[in-house]
Protein backbone atom coordinates (compact mmCIF):
# COMPACT_ATOMS: atom_id res chain seq x y z
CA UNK A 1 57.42 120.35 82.21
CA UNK A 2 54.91 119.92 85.22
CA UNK A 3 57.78 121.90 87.64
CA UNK A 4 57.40 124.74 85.47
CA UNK A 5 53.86 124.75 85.43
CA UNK A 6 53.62 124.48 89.51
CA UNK A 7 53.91 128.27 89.96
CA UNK A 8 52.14 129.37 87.27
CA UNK A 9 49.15 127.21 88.41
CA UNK A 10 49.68 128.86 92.22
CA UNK A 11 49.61 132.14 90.83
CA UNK A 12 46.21 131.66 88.57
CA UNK A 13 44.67 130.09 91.53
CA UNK A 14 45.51 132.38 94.55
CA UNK A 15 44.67 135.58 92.52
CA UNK A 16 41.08 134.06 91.26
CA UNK A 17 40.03 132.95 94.73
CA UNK A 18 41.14 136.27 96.07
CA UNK A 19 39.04 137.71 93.62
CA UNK A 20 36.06 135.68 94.18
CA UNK A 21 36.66 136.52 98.53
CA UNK A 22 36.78 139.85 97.61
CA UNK A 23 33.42 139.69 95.69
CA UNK A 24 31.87 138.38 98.95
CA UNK A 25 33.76 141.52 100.89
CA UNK A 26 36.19 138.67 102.62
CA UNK A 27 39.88 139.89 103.01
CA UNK A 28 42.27 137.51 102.18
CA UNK A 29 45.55 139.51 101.87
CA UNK A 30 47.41 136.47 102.67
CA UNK A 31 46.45 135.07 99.46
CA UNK A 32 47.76 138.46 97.47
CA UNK A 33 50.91 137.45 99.18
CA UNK A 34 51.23 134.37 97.48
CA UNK A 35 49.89 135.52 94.28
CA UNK A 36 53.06 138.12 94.42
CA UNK A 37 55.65 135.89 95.09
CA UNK A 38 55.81 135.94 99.31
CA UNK A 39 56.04 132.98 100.36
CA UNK A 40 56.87 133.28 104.24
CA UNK A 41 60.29 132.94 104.86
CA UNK A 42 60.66 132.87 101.11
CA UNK A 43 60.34 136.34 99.22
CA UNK A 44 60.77 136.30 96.03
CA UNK A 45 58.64 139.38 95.43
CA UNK A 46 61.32 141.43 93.27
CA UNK A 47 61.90 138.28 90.85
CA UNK A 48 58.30 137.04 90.83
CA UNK A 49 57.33 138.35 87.75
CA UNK A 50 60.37 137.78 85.34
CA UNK A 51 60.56 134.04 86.73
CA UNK A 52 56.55 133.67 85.99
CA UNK A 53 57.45 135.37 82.44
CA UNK A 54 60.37 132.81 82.06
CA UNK A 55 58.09 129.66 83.17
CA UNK A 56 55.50 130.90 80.69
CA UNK A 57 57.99 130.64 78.29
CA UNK A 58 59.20 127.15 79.31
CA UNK A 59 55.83 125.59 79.61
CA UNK A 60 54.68 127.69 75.71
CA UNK A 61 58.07 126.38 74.86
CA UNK A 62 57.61 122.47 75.48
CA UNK A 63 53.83 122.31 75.39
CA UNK A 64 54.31 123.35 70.96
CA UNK A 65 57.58 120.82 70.59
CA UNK A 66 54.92 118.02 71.91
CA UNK A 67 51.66 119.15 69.71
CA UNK A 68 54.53 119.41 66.77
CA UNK A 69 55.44 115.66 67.80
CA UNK A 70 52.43 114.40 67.85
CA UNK A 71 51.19 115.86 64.64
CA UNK A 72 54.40 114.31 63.16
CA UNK A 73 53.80 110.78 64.40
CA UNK A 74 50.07 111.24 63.18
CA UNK A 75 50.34 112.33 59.59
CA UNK A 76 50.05 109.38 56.82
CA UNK A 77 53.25 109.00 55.21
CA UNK A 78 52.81 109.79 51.49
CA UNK A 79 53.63 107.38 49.13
């Protein structure tokens, strides 16, 4: 479910370049923004976590029901 994985993947990346800026002593608390769920005119900032716990969920969800399909159109039917 690449829609589910969207935010997730905005999340992981605006908190690890923050971190790297911050190594180098560069504020970027715009970026912390967006890591938290503030997204201008969009705030989501009190329902940022539960929806990225929910999404997690989706994309654990989906991502085992396709290894499980695979593995089942890969195994040698037994005779």
């Amino acid at each position: 479910m690449p829609i589910a994985a969207l935010p997730l993947i905005i999340t992981a990346l605006s908190g690890s370049i923050y971190g790297l800026l911050l190594a180098h002593n560069i504020e970027a608390f715009w970026l912390m923004k967006i890591h938290t769920g503030n997204f201008g005119i969009i705030n989501l900032q009190p329902y940022y976590s539960a929806i990225m716990g929910i999404l997690t969920l989706i994309v654990a969800i989906t991502g085992v029901g396709l290894w499980l399909d695979g593995r089942r159109r890969t195994t040698p039917a037994v005779s």
